[in-house]
C-alpha atoms as a PDB file:
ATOM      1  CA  UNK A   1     118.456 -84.860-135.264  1.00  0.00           C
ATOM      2  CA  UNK A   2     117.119 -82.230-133.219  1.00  0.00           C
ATOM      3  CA  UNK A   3     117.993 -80.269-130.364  1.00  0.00           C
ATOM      4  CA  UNK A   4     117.245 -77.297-127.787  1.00  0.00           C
ATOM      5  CA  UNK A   5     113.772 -77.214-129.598  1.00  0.00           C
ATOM      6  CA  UNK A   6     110.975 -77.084-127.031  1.00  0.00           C
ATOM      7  CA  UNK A   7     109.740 -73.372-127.268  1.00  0.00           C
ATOM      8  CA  UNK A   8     106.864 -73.605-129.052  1.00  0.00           C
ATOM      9  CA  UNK A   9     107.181 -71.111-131.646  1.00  0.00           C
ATOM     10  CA  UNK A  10     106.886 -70.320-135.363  1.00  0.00           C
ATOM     11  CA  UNK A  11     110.903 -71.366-135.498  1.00  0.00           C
ATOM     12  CA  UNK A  12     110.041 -74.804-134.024  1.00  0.00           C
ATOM     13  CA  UNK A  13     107.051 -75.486-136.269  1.00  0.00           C
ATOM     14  CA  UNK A  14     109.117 -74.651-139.369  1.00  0.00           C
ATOM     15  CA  UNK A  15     111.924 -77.166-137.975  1.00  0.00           C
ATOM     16  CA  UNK A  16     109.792 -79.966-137.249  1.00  0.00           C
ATOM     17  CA  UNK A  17     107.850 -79.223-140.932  1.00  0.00           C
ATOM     18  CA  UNK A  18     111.063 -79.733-142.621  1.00  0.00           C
ATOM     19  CA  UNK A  19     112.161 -82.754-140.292  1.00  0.00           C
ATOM     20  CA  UNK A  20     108.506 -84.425-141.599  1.00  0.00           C
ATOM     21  CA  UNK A  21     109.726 -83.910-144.897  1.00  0.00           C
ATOM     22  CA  UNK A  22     112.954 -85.997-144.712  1.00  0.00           C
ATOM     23  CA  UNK A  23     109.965 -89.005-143.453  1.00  0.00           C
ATOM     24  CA  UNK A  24     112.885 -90.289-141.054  1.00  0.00           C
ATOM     25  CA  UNK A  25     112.644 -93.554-139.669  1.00  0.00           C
ATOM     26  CA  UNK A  26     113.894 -92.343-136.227  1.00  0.00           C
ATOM     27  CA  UNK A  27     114.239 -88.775-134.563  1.00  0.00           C
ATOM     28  CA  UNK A  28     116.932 -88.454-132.133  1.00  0.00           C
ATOM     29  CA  UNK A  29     117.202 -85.349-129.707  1.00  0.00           C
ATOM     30  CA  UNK A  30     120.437 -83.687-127.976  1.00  0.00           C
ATOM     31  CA  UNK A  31     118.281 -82.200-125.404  1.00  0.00           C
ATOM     32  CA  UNK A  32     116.412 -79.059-123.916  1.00  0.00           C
ATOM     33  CA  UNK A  33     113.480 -81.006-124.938  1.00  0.00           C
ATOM     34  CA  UNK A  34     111.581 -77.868-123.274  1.00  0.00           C
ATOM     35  CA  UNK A  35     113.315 -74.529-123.042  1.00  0.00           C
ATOM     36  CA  UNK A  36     111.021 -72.566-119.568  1.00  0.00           C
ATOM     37  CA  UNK A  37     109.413 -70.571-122.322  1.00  0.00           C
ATOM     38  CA  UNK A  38     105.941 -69.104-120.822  1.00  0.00           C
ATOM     39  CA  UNK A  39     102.963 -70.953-122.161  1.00  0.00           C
ATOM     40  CA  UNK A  40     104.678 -73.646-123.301  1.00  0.00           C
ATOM     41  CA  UNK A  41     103.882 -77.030-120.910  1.00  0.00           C
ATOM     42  CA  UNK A  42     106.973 -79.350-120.960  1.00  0.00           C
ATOM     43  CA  UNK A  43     107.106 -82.103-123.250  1.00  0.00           C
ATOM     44  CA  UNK A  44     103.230 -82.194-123.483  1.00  0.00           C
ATOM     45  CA  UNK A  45     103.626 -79.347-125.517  1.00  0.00           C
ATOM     46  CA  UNK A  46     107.104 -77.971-125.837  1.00  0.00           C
ATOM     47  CA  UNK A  47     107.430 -82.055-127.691  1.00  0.00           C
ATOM     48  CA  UNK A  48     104.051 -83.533-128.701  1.00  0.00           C
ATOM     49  CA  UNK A  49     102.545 -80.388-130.513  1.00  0.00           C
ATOM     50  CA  UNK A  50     105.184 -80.755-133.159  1.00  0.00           C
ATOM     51  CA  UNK A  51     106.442 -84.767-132.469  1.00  0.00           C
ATOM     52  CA  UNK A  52     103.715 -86.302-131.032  1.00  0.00           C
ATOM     53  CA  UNK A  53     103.347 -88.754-133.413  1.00  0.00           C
ATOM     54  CA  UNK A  54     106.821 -89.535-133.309  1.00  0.00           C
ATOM     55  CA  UNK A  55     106.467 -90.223-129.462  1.00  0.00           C
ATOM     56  CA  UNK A  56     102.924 -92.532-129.131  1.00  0.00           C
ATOM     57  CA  UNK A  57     102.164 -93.337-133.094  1.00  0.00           C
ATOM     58  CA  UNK A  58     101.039 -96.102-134.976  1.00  0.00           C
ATOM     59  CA  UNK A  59     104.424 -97.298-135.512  1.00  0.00           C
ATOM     60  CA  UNK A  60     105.168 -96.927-131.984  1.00  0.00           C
ATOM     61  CA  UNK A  61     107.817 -94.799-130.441  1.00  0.00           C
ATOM     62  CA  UNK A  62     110.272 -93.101-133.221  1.00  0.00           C
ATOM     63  CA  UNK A  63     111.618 -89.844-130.910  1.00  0.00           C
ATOM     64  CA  UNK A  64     114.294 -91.057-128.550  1.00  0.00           C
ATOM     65  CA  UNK A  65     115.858 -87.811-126.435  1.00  0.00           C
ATOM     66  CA  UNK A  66     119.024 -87.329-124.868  1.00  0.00           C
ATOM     67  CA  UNK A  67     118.248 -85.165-121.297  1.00  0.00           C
ATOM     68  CA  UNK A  68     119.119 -81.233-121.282  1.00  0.00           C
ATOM     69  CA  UNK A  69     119.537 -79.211-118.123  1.00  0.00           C
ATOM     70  CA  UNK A  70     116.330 -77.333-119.204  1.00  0.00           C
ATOM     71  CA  UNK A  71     114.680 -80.847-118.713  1.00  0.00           C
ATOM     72  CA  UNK A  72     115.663 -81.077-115.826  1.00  0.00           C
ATOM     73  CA  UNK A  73     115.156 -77.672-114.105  1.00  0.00           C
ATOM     74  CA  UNK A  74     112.057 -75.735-115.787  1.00  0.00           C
ATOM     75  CA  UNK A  75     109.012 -75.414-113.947  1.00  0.00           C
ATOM     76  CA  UNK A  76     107.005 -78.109-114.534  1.00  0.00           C
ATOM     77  CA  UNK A  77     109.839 -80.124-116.216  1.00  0.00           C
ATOM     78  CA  UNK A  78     112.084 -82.771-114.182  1.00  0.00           C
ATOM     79  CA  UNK A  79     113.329 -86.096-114.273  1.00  0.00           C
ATOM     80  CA  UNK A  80     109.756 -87.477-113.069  1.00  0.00           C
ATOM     81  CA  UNK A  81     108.010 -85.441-116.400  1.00  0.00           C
ATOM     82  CA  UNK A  82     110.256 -86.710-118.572  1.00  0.00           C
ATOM     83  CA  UNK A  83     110.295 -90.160-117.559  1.00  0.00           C
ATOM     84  CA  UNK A  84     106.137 -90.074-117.560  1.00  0.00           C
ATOM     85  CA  UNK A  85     106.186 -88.581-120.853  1.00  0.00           C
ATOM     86  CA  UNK A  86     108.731 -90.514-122.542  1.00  0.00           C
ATOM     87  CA  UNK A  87     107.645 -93.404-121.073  1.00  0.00           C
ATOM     88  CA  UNK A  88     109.028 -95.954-123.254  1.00  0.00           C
ATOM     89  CA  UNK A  89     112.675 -95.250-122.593  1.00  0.00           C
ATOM     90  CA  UNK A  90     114.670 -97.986-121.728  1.00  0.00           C
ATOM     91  CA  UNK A  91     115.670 -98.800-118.561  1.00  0.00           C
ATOM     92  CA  UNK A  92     117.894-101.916-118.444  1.00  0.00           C
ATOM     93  CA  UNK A  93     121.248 -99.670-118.576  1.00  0.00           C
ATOM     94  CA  UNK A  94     120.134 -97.049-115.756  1.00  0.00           C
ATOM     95  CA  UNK A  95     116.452 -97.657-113.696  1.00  0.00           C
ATOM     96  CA  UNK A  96     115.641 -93.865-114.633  1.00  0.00           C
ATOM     97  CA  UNK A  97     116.053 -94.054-118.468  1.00  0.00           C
ATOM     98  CA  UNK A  98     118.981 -91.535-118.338  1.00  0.00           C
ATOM     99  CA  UNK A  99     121.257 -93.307-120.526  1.00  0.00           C
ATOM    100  CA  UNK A 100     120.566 -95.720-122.932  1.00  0.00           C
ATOM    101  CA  UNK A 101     121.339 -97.093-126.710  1.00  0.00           C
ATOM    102  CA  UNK A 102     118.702 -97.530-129.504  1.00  0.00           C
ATOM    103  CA  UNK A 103     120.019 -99.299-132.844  1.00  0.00           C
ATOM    104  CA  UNK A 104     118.215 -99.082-136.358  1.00  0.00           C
ATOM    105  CA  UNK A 105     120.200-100.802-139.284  1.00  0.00           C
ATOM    106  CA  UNK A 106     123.847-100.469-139.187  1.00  0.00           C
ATOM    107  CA  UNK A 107     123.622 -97.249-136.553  1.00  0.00           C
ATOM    108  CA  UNK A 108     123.912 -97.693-133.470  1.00  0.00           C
ATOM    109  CA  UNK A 109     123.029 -94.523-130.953  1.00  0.00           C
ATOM    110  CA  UNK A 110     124.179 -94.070-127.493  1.00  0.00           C
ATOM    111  CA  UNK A 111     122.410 -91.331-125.298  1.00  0.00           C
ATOM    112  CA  UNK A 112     123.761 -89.949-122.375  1.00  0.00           C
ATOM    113  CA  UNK A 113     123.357 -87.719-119.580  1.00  0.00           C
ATOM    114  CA  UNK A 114     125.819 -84.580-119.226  1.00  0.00           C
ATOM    115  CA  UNK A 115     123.710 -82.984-116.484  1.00  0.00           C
ATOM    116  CA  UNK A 116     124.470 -86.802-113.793  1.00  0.00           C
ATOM    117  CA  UNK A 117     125.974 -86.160-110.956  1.00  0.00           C
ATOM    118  CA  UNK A 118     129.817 -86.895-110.716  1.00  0.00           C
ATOM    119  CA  UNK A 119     129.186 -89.997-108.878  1.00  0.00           C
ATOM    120  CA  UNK A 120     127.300 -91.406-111.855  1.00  0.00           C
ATOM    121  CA  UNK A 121     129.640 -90.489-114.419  1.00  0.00           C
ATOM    122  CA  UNK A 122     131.408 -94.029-114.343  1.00  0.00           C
ATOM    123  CA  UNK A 123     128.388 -95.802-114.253  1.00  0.00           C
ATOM    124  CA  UNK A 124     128.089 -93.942-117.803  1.00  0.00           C
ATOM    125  CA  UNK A 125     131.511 -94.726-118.656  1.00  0.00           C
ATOM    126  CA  UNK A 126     130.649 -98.873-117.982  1.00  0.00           C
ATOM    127  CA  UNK A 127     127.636 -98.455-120.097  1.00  0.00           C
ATOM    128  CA  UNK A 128     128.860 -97.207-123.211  1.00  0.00           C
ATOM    129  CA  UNK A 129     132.372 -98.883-123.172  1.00  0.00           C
ATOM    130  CA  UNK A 130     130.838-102.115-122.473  1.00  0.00           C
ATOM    131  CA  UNK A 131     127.873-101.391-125.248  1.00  0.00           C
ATOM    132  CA  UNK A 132     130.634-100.401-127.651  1.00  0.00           C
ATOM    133  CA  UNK A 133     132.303-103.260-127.368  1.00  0.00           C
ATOM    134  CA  UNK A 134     129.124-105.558-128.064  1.00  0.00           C
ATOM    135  CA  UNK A 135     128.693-103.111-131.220  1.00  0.00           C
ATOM    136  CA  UNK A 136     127.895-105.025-134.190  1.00  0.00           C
ATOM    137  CA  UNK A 137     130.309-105.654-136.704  1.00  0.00           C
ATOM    138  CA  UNK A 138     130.325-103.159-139.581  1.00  0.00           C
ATOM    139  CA  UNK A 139     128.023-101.038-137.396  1.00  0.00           C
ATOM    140  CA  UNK A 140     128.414 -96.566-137.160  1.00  0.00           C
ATOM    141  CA  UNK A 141     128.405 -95.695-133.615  1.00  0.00           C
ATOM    142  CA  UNK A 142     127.003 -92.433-132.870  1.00  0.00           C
ATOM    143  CA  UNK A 143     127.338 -90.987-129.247  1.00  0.00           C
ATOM    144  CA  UNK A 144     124.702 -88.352-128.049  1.00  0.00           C
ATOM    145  CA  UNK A 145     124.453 -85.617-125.047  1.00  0.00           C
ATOM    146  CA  UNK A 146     123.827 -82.246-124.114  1.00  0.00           C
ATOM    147  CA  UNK A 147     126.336 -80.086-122.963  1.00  0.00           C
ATOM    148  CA  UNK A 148     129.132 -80.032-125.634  1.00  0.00           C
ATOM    149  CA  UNK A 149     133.344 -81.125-124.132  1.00  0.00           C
ATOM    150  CA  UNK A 150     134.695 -78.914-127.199  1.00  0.00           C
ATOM    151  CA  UNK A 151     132.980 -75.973-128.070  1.00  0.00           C
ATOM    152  CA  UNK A 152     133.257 -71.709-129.240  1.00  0.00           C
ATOM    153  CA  UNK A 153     130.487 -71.282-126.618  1.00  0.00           C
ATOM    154  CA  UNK A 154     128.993 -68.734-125.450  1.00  0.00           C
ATOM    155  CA  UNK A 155     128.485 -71.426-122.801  1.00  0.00           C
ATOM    156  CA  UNK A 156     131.896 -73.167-121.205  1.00  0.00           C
ATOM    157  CA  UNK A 157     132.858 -76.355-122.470  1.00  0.00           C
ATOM    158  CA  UNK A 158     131.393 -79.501-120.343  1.00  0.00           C
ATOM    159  CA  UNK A 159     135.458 -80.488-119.163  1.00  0.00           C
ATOM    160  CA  UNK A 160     134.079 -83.468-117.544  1.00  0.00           C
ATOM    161  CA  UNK A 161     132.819 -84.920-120.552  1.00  0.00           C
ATOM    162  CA  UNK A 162     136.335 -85.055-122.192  1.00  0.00           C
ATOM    163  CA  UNK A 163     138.893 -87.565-122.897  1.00  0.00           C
ATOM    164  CA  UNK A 164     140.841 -86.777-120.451  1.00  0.00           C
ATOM    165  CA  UNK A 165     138.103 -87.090-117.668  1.00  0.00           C
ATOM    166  CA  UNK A 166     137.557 -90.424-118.847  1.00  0.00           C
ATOM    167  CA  UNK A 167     135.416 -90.988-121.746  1.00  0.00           C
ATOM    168  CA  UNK A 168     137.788 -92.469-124.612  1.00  0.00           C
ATOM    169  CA  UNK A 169     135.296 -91.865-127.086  1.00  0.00           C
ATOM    170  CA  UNK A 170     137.395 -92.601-129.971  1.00  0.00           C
ATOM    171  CA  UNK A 171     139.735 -95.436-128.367  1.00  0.00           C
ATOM    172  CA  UNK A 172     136.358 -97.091-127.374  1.00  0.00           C
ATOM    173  CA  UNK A 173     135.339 -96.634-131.078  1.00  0.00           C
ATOM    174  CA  UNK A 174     132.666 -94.016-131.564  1.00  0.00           C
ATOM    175  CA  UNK A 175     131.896 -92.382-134.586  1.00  0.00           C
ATOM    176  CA  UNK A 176     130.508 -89.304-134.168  1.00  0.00           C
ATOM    177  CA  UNK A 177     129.911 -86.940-130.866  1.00  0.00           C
ATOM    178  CA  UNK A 178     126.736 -84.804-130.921  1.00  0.00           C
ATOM    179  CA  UNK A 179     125.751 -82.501-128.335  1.00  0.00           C
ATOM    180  CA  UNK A 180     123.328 -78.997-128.259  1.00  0.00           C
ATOM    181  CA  UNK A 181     123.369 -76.190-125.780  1.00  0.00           C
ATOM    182  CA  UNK A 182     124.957 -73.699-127.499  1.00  0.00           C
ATOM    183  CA  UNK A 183     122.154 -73.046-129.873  1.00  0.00           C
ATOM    184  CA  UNK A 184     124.690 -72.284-133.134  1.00  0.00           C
ATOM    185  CA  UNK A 185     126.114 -75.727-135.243  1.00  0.00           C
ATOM    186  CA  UNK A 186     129.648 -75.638-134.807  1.00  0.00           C
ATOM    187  CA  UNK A 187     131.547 -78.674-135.875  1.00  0.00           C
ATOM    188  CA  UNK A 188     134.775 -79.354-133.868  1.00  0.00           C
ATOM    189  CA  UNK A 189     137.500 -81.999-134.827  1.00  0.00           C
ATOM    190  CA  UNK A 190     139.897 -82.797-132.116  1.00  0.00           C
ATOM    191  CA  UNK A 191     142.396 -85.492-132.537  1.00  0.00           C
ATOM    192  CA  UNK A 192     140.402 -86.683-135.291  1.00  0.00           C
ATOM    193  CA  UNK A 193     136.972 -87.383-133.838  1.00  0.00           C
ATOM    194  CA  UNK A 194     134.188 -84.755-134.790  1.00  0.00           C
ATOM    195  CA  UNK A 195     132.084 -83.498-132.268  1.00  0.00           C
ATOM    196  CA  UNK A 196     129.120 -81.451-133.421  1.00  0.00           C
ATOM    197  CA  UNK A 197     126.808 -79.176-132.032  1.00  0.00           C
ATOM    198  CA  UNK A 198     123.260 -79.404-133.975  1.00  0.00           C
ATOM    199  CA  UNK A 199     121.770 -75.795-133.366  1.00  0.00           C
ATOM    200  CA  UNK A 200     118.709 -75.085-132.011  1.00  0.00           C
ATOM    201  CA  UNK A 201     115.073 -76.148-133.073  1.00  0.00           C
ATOM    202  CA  UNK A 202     113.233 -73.048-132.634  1.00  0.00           C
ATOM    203  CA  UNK A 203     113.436 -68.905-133.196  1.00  0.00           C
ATOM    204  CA  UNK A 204     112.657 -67.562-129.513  1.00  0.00           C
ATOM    205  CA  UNK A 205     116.512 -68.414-128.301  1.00  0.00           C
ATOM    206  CA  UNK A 206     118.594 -68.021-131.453  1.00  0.00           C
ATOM    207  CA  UNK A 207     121.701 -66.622-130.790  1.00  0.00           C
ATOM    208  CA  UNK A 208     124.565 -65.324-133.068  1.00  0.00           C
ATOM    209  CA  UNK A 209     128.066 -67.690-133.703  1.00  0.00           C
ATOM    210  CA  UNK A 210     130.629 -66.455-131.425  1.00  0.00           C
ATOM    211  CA  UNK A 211     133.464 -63.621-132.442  1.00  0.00           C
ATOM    212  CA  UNK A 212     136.478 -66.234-131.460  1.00  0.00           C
ATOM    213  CA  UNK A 213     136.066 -69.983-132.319  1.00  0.00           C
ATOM    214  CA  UNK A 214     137.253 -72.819-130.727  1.00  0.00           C
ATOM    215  CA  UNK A 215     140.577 -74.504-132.020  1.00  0.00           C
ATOM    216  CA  UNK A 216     139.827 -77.627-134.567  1.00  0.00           C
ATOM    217  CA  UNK A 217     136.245 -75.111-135.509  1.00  0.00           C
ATOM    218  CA  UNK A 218     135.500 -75.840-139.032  1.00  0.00           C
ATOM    219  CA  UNK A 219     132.275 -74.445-138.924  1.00  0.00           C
ATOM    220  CA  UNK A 220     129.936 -72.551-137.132  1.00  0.00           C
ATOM    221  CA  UNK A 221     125.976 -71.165-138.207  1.00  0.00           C
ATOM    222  CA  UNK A 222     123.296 -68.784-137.087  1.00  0.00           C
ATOM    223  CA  UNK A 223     119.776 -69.576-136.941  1.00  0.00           C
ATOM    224  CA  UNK A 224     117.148 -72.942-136.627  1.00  0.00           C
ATOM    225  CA  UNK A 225     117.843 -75.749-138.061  1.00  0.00           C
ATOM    226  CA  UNK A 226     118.425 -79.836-138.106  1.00  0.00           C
ATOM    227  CA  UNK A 227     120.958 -82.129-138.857  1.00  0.00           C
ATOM    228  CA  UNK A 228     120.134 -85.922-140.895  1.00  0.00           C
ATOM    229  CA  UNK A 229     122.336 -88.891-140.402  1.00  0.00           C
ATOM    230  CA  UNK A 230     122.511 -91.127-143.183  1.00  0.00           C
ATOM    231  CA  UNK A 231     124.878 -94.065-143.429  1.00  0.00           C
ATOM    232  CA  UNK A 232     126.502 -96.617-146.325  1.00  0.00           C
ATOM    233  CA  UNK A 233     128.721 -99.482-145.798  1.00  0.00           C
ATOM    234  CA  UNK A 234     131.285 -96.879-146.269  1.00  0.00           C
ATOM    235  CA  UNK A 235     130.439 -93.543-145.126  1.00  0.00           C
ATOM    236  CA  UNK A 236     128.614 -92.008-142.013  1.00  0.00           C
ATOM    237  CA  UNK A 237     126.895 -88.456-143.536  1.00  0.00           C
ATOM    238  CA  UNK A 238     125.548 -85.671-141.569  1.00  0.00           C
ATOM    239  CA  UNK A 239     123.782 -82.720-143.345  1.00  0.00           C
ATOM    240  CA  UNK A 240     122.250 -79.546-140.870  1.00  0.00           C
ATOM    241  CA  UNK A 241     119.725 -77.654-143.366  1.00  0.00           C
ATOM    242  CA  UNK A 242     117.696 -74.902-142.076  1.00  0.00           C
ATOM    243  CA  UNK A 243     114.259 -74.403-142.996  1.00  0.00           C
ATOM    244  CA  UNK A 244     113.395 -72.161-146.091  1.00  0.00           C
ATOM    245  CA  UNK A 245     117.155 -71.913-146.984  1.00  0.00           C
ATOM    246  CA  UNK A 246     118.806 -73.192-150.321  1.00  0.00           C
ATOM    247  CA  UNK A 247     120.107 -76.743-150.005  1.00  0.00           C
ATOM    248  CA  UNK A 248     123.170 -75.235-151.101  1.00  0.00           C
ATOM    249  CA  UNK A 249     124.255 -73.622-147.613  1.00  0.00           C
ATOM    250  CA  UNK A 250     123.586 -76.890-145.711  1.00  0.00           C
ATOM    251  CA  UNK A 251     127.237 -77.989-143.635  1.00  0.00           C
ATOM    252  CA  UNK A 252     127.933 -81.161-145.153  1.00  0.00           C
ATOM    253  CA  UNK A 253     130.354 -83.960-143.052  1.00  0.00           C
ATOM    254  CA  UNK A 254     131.076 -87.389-144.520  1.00  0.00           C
ATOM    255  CA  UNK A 255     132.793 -89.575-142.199  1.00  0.00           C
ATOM    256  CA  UNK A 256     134.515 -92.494-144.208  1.00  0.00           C
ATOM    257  CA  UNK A 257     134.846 -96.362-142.448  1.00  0.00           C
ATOM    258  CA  UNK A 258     138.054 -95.672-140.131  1.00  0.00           C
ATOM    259  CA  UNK A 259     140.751 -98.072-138.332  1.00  0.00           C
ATOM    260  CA  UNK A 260     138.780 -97.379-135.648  1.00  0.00           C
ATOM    261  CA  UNK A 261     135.375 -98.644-136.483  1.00  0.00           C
ATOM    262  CA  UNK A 262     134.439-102.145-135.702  1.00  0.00           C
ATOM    263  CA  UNK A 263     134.820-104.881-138.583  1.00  0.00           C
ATOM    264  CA  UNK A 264     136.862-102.521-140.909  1.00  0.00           C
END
């Protein structure tokens, strides 16, 4: 898990060397696939010069991206880019890719976009409800997007990505929230349901954790990293290591089968 990454730098390739050493089966992105750094074409370069195996390999497509406003709004990025680069996207749930839900094993991933216009939001809304309720039995349900609802900053939280605007995340039975943006990991808990922030993939925009923290903050760290999801019959694991450091400082959440969760 990756995210904010695309500014092809030292920080980046030392992210994307330790990612290759975890040989995951999938990599999974929280956006700012490119970050408008000079020099650094996006996705051709900000993506495949560190993942482009992961994106048109042997064994196919294993990088699926959630969209970041950077995507969206650096020169030579866009919605068009994207969609040409990441070209195997699916497209059943929304004709431009925005959205959509890849499975592997018991985990079950829903990307979204944060950055949609208000109109779209409860097209969104229809998608993952209605995906979560065809969720597999006995299945982790992991939910995916950019701009973080409940966060220390520096940037605002995303309010419209909140229960309260609509998305029930945990009535409608998801896991585990995951956004970027804020290039720090922060892990938030509110009313039970984690959402997590998963740093930032390369050096040139580090930036420090802020002085105040967010209530239900149980964590925040400075510097690159990434996060792996593993997952049990019984437990859902995230781990955020940064490159170089001791295995010992890695933030550590186990998320144990729940009520909520389908089949328990």
């Amino acid at each position: 898990m990756i995210s904010d990454f695309g500014q092809c730098d030292d920080g980046e390739q030392q992210v994307a060397d330790m990612v290759r050493s975890w040989d995951p089966a999938l990599i999974f992105s929280a956006g700012d696939n490119s970050q408008g750094v000079e020099g650094c074409v996006p996705f051709i370069e900000s993506v495949g010069a560190y993942y482009g195996d992961y994106v048109d390999g042997p064994d196919g497509p294993r990088l699926y991206p959630a969209l970041g406003n950077h995507d969206y709004e650096d020169e030579g990025a866009g919605l068009a880019a994207y969609r040409a680069y990441f070209d195997y996207l699916e497209t059943d749930d929304d004709f431009l890719g925005r959205w959509h839900l890849k499975s592997i094993g018991d985990l079950n991933v829903y990307l979204l976009d944060s950055n949609a216009p208000a109109d779209d939001m409860p097209l969104q809304q229809h998608f993952l409800r209605s995906a979560l309720g065809q969720a597999a039995p006995n299945t982790w349900n992991v939910v995916i997007f950019h701009h973080p609802p409940f966060t220390s900053g520096p940037h605002d939280p995303r309010l419209d990505m909140r229960p309260e605007a609509g998305w029930n995340f945990k009535e409608w039975g998801v896991d585990l929230v995951i956004n970027g943006h804020q290039h720090v990991l922060e892990d938030v808990v509110v009313d039970g349901l984690h959402y997590v922030t998963v740093g930032v993939g390369g050096q040139t925009l580090v930036r420090p954790c802020p002085p105040v923290r967010a209530l239900g903050s149980l964590t925040c760290m400075e510097g690159v990293g990434a996060a792996r999801l593993v997952t049990t019959d019984q437990a859902l694991s995230l781990e955020y290591r940064q490159p170089g450091a001791d295995p010992g400082s890695a933030y550590r959440l186990e998320i144990p089968r729940s009520s909520l969760t389908r089949g328990s």
